[in-house]
N, C-alpha and C. Protein backbone atom coordinates (compact mmCIF):
# COMPACT_ATOMS: atom_id res chain seq x y z
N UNK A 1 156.80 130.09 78.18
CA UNK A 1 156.23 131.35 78.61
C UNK A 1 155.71 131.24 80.05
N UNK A 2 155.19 130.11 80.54
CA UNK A 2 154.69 130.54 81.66
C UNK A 2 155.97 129.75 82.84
N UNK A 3 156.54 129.15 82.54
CA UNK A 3 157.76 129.06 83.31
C UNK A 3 158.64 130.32 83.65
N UNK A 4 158.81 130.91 82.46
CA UNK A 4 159.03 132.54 82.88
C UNK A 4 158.45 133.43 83.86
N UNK A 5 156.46 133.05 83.10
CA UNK A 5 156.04 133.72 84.07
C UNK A 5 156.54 133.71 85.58
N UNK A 6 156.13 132.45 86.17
CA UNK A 6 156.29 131.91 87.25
C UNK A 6 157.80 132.10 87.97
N UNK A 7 158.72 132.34 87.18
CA UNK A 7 159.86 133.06 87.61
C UNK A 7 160.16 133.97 87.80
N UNK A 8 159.50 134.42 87.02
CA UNK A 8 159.44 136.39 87.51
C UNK A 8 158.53 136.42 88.50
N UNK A 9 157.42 136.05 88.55
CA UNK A 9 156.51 136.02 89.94
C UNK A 9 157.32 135.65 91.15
N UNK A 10 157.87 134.27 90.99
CA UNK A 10 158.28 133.91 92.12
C UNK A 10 159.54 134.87 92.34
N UNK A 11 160.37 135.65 91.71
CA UNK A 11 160.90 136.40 91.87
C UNK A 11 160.79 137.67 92.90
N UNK A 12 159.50 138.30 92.48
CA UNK A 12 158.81 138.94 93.17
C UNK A 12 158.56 138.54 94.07
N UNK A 13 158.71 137.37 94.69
CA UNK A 13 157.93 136.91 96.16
C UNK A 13 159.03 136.55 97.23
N UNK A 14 160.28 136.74 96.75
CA UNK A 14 161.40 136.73 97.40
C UNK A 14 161.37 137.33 99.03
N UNK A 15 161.00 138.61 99.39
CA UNK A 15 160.75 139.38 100.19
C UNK A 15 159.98 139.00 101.14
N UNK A 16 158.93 137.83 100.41
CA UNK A 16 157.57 137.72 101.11
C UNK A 16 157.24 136.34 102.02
N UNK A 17 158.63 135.83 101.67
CA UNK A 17 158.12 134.06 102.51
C UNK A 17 160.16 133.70 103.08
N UNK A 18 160.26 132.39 103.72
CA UNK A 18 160.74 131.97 104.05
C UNK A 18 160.90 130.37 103.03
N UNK A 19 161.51 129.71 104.13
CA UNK A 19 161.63 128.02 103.52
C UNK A 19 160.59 127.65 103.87
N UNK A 20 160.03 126.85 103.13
CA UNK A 20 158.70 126.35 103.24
C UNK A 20 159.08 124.89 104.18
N UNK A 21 158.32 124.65 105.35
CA UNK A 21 158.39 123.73 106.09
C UNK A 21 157.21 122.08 105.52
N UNK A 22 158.34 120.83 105.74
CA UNK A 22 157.80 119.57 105.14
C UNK A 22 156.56 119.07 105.54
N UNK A 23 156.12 120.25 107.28
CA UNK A 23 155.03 119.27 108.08
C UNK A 23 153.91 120.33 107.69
N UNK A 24 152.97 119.63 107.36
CA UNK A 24 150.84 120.45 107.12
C UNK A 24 151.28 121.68 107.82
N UNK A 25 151.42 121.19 109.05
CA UNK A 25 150.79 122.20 109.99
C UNK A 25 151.99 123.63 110.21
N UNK A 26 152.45 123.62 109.60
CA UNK A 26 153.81 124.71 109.54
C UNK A 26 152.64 126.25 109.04
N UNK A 27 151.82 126.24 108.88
CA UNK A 27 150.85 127.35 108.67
C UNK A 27 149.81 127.20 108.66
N UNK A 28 149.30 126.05 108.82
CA UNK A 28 147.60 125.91 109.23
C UNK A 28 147.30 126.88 110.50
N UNK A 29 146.39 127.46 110.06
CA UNK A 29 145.80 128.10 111.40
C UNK A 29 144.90 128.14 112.25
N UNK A 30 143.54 127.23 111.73
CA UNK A 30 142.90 126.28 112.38
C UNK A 30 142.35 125.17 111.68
N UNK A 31 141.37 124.48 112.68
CA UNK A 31 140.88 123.41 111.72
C UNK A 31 142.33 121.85 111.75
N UNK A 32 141.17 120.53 111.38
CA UNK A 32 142.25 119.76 111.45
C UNK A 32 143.49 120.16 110.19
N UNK A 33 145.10 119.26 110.89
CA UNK A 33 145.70 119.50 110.04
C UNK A 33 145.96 117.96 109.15
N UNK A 34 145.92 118.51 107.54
CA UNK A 34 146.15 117.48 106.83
C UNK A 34 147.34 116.69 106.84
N UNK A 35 146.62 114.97 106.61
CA UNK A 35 147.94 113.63 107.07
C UNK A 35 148.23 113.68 105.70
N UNK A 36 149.52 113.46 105.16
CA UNK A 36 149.75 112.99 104.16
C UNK A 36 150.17 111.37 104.06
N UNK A 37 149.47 110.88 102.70
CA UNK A 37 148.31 109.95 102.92
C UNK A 37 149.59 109.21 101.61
N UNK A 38 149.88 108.26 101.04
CA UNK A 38 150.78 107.56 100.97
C UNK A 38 150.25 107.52 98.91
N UNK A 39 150.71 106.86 98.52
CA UNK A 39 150.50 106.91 96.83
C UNK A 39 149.22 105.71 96.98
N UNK A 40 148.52 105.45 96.29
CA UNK A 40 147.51 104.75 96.00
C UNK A 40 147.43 104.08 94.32
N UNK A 41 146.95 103.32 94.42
CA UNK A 41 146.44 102.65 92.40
C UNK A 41 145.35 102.60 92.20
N UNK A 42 144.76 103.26 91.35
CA UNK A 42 143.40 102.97 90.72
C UNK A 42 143.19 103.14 89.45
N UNK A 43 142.66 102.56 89.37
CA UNK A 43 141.88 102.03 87.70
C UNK A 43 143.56 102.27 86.91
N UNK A 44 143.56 102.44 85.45
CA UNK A 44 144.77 102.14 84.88
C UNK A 44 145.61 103.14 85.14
N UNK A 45 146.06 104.07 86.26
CA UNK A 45 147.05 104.95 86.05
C UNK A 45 147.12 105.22 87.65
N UNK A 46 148.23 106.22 88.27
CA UNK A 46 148.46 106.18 89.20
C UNK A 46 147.59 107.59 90.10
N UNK A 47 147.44 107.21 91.32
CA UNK A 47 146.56 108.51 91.75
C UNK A 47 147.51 108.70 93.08
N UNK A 48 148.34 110.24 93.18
CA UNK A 48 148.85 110.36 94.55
C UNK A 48 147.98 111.65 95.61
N UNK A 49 148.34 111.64 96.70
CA UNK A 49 148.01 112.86 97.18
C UNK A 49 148.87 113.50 97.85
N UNK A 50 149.02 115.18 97.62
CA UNK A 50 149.56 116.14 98.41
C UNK A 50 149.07 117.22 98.98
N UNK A 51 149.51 117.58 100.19
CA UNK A 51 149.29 118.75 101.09
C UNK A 51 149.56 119.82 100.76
N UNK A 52 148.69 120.76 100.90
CA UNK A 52 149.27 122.32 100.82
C UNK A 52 149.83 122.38 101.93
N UNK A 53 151.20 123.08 101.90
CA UNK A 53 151.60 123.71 103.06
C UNK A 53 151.94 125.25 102.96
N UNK A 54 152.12 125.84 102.21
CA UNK A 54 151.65 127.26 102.26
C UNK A 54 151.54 128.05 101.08
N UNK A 55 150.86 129.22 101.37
CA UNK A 55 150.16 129.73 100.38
C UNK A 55 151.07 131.26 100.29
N UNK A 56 151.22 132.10 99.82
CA UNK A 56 151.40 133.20 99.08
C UNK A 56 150.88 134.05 98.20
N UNK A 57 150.95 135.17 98.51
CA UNK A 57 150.17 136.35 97.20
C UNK A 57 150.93 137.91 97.37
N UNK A 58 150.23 138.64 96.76
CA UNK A 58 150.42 139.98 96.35
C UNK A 58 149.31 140.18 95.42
N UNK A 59 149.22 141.77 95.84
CA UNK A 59 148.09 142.46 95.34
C UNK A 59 149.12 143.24 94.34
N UNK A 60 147.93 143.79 93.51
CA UNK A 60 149.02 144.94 92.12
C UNK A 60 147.90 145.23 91.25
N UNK A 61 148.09 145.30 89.95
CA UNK A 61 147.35 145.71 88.83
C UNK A 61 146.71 144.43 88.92
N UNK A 62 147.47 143.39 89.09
CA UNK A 62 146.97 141.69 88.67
C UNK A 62 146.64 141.23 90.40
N UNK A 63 146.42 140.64 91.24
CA UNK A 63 146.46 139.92 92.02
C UNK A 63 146.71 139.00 92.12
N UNK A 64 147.72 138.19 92.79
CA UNK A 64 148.27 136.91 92.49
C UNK A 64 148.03 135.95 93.58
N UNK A 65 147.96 134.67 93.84
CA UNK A 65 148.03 133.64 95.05
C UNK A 65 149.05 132.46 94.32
N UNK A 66 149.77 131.42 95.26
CA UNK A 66 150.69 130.84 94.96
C UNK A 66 150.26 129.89 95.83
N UNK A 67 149.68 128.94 95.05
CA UNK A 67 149.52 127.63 96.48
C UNK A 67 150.67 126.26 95.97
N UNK A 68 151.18 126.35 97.27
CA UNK A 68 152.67 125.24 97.58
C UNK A 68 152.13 123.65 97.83
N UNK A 69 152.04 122.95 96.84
CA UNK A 69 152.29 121.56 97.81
C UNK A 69 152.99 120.47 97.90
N UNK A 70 153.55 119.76 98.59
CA UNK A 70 154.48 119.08 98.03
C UNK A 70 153.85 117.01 98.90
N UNK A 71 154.73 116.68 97.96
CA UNK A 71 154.07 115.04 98.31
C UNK A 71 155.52 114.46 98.50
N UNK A 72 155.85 114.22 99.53
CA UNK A 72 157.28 113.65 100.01
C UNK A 72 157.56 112.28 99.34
N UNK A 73 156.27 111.66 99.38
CA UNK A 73 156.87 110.23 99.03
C UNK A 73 157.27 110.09 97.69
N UNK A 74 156.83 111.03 96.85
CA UNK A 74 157.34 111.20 95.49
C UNK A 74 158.38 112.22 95.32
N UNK A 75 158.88 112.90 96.40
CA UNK A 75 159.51 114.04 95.98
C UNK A 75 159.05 115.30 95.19
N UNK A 76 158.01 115.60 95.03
CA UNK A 76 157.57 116.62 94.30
C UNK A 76 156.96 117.74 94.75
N UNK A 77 156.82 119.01 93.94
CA UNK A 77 156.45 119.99 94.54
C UNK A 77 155.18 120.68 93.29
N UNK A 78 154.27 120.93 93.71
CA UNK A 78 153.24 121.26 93.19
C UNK A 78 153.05 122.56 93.31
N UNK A 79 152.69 123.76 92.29
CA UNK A 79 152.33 124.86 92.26
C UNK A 79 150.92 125.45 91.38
N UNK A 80 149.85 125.93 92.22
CA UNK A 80 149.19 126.93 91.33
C UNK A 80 149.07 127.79 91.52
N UNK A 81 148.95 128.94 90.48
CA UNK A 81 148.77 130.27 90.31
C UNK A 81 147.21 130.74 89.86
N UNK A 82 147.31 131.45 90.94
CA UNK A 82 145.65 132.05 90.64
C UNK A 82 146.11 133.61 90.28
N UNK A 83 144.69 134.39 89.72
CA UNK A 83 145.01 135.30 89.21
C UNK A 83 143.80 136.10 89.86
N UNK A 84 143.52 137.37 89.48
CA UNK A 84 142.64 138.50 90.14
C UNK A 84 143.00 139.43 89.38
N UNK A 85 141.95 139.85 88.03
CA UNK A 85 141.15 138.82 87.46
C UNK A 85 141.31 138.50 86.66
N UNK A 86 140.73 137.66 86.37
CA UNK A 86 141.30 136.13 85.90
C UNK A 86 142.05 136.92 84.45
N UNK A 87 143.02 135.71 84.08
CA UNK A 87 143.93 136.06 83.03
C UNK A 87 143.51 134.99 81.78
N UNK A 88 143.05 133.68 82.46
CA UNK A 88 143.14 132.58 81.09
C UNK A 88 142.07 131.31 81.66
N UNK A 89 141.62 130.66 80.53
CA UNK A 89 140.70 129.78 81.02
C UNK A 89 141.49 128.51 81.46
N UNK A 90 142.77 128.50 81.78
CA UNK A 90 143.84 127.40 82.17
C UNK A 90 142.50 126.40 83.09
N UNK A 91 142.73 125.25 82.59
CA UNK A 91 142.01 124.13 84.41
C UNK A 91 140.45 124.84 84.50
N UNK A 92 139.44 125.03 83.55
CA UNK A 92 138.71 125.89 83.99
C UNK A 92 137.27 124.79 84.89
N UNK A 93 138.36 123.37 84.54
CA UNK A 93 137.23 122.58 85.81
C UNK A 93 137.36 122.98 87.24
N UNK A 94 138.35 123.81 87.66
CA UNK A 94 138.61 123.92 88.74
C UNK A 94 137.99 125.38 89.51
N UNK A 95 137.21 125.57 89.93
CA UNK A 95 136.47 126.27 90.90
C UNK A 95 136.80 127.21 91.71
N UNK A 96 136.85 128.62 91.13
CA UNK A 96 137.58 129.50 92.50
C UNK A 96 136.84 130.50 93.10
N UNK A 97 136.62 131.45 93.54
CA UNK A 97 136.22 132.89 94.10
C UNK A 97 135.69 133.28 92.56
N UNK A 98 134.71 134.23 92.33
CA UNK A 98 134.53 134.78 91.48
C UNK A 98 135.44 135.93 90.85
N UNK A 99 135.26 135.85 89.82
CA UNK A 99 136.69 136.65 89.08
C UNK A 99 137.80 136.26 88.83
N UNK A 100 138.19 134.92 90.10
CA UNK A 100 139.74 134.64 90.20
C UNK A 100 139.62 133.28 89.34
N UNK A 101 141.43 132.93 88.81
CA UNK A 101 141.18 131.93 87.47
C UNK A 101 142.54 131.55 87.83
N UNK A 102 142.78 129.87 87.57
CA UNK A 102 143.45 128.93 87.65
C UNK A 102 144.49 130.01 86.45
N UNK A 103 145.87 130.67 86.90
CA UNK A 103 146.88 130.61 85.46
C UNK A 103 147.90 129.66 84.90
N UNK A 104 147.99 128.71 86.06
CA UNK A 104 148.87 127.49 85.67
C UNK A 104 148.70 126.95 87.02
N UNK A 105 148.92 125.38 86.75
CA UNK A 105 149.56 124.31 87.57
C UNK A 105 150.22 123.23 87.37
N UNK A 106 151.72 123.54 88.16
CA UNK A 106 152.94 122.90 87.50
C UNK A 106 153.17 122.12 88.84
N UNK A 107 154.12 120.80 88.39
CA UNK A 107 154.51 119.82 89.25
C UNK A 107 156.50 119.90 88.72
N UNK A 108 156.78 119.80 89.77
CA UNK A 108 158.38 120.19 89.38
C UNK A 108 159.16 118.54 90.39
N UNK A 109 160.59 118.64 90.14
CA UNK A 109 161.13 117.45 91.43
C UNK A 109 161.45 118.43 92.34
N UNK A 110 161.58 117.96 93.94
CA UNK A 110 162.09 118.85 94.50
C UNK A 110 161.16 119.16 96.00
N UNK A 111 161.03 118.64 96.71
CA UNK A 111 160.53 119.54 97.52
C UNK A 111 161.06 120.36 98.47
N UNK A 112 162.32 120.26 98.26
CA UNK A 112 163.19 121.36 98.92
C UNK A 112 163.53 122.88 98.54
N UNK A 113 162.69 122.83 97.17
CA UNK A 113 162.48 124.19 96.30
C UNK A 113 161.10 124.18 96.21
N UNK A 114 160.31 124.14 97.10
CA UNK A 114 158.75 124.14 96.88
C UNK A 114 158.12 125.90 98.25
N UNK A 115 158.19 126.73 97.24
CA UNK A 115 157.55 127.48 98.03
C UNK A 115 158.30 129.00 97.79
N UNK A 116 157.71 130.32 97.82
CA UNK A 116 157.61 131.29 98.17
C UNK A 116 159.55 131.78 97.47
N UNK A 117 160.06 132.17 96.57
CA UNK A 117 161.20 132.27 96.42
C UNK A 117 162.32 131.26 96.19
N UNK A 118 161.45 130.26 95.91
CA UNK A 118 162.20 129.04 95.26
C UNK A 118 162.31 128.97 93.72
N UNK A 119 163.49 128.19 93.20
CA UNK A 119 163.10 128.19 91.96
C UNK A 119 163.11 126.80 91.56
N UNK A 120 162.31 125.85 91.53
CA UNK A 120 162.02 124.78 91.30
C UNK A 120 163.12 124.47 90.09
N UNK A 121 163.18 122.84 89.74
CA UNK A 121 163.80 122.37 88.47
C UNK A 121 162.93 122.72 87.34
N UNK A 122 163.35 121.70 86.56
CA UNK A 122 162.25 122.12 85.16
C UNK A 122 160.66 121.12 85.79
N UNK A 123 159.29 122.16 85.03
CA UNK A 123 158.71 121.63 85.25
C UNK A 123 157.65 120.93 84.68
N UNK A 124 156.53 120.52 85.13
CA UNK A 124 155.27 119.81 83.74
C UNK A 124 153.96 120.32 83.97
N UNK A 125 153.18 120.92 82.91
CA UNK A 125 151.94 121.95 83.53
C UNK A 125 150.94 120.47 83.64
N UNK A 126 150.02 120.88 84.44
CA UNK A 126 148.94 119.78 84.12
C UNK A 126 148.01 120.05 82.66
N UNK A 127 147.81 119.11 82.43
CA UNK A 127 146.95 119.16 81.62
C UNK A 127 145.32 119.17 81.46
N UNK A 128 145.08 118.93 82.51
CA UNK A 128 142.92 118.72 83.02
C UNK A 128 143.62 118.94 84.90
N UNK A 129 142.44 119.82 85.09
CA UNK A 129 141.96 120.26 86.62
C UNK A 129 140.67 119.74 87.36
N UNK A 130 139.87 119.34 88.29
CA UNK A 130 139.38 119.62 88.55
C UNK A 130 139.07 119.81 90.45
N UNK A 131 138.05 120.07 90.42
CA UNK A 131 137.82 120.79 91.77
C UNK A 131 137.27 121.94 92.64
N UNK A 132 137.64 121.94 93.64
CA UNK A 132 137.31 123.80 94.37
C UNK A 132 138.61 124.29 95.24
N UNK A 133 138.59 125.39 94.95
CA UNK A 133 139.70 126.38 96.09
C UNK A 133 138.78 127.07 96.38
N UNK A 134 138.27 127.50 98.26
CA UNK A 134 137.41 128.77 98.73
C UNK A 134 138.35 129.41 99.58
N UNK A 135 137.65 130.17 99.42
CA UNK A 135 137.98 131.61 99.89
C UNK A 135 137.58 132.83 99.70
N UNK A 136 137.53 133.57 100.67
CA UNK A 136 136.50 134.90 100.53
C UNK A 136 137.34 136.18 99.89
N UNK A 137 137.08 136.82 99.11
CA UNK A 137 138.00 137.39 98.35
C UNK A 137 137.04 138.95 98.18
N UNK A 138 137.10 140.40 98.70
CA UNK A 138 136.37 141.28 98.29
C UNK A 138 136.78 142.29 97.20
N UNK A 139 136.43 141.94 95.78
CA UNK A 139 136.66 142.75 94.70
C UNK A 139 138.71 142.57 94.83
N UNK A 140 139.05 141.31 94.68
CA UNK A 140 140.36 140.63 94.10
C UNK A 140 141.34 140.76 95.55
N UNK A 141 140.69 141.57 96.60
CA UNK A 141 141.98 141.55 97.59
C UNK A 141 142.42 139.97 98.10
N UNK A 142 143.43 140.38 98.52
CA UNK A 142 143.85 138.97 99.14
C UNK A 142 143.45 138.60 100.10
N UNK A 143 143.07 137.36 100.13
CA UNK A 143 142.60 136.34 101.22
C UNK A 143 143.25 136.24 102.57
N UNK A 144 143.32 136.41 103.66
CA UNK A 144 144.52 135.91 104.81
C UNK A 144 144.49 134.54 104.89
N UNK A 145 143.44 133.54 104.29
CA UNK A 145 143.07 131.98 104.61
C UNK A 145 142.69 131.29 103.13
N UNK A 146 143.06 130.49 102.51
CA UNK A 146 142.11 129.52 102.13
C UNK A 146 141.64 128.85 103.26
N UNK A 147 140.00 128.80 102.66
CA UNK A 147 139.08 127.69 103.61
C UNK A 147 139.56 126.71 103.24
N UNK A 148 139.41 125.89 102.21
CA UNK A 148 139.41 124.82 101.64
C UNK A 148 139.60 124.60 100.33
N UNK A 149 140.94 123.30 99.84
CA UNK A 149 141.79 123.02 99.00
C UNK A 149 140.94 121.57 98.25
N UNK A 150 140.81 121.24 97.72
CA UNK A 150 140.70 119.99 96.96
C UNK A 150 140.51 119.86 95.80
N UNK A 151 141.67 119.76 95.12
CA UNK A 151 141.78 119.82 93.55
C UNK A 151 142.54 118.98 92.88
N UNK A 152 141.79 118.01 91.46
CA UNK A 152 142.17 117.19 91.11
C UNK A 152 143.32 117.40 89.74
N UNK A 153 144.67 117.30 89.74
CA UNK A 153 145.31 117.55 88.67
C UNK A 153 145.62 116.33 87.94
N UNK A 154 145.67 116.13 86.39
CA UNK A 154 146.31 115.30 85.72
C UNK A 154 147.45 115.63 85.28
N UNK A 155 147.82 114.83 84.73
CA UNK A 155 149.58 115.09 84.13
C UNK A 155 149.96 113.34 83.42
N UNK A 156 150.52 114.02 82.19
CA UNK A 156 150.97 113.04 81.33
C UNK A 156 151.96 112.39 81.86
N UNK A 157 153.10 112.51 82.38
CA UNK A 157 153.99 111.67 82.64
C UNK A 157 153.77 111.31 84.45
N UNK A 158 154.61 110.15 84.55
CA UNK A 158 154.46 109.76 86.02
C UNK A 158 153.56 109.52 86.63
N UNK A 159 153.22 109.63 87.66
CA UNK A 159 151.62 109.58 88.38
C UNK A 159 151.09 110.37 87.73
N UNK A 160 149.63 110.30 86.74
CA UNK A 160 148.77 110.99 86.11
C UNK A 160 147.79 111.77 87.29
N UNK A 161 147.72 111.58 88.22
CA UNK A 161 147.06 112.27 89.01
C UNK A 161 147.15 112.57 90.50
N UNK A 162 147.11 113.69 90.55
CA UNK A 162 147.23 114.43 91.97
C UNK A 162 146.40 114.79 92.43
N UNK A 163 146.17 114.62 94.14
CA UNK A 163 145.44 115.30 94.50
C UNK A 163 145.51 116.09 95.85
N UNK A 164 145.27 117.54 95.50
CA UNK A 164 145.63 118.53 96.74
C UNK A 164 144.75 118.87 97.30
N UNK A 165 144.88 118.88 98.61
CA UNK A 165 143.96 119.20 99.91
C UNK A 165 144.90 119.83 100.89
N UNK A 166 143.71 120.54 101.70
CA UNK A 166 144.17 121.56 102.92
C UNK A 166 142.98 122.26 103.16
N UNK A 167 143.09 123.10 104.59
CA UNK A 167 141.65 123.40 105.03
C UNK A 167 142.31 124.73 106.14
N UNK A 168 141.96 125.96 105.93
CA UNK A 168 142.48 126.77 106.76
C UNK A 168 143.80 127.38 106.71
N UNK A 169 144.44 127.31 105.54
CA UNK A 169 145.80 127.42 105.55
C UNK A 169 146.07 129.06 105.26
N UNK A 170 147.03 129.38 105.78
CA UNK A 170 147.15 130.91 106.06
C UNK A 170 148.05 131.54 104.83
N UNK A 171 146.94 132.49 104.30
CA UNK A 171 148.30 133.67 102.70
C UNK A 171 149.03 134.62 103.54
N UNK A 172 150.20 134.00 103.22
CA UNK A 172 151.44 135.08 103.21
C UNK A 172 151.41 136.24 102.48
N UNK A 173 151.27 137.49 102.66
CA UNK A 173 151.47 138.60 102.61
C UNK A 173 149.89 139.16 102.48
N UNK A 174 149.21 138.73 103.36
CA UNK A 174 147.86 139.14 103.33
C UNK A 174 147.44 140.14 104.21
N UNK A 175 147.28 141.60 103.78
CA UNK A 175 147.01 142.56 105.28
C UNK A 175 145.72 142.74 106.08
């Protein structure tokens, strides 16, 4: 069901983005831009990190955001879906704008299908979130910026944990 979802969404977003570019700074708009920082080991399982490189939304009955990230050295592409307002207690360690709610976050292969009208391979939801996404949001409109990204995902297979950061990064289709 929510692979669907996310297909019909990303469906909808066809109109609204381009190819998503491999370097941070392909939409940062100020502020430093994030290094991507290499796989790491700790304690018994694996911990990687990835960059947002861009973000996406649309306003409607629902309000939606689409944050892209992908981690090259693993090949992967990371997606969450936020909602306005909120739809489900998905990840509810994870911290957003008031009203707005984590609806999934999936890790797919691929980072050449990571972003805005892509359709990723098959993918794996996380299973535990935690963290903050800010951003100033008035009564669900869309953001033109996340301030700031840092959110911790788990996942059963492969590297059990991800972690996404970014600071300033600019929403596509934000008026």
């Amino acid at each position: 069901m929510r692979r669907l979802l996310l297909l019909l969404c990303s469906g909808l977003l066809c109109s609204c983005g381009g190819r998503v570019e491999t370097t941070p700074t392909a939409t940062t708009t100020a502020g430093p831009s994030p290094t991507p920082s290499a796989p790491s080991r700790g304690g018994d399982h694996e911990s990687e990190t990835a960059n947002v490189v861009t973000v996406s939304g649309y306003e409607g009955g629902l309000s939606h955001i689409f944050i892209y990230s992908v981690d090259a050295s693993s090949d992967e592409c990371l997606t969450l879906h936020l909602t306005y307002p909120e739809t489900a207690k998905e990840l509810a360690g994870i911290v957003t704008p008031t009203e707005w709610g984590v609806a999934s976050a999936i890790r797919s292969r691929g980072t050449d299908h990571c972003g805005p009208g892509q359709e990723p391979p098959t993918a794996e939801s996380a299973i535990d979130g935690d963290g903050v996404i800010e951003f100033t949001s008035n009564g669900g409109a869309l953001p033109c910026a996340l301030t700031a990204v840092k959110v911790t995902l788990t996942f059963r297979s492969r590297a059990q944990t991800v972690v996404l950061t970014g600071e300033n990064v600019a929403v596509q289709g934000c008026q």
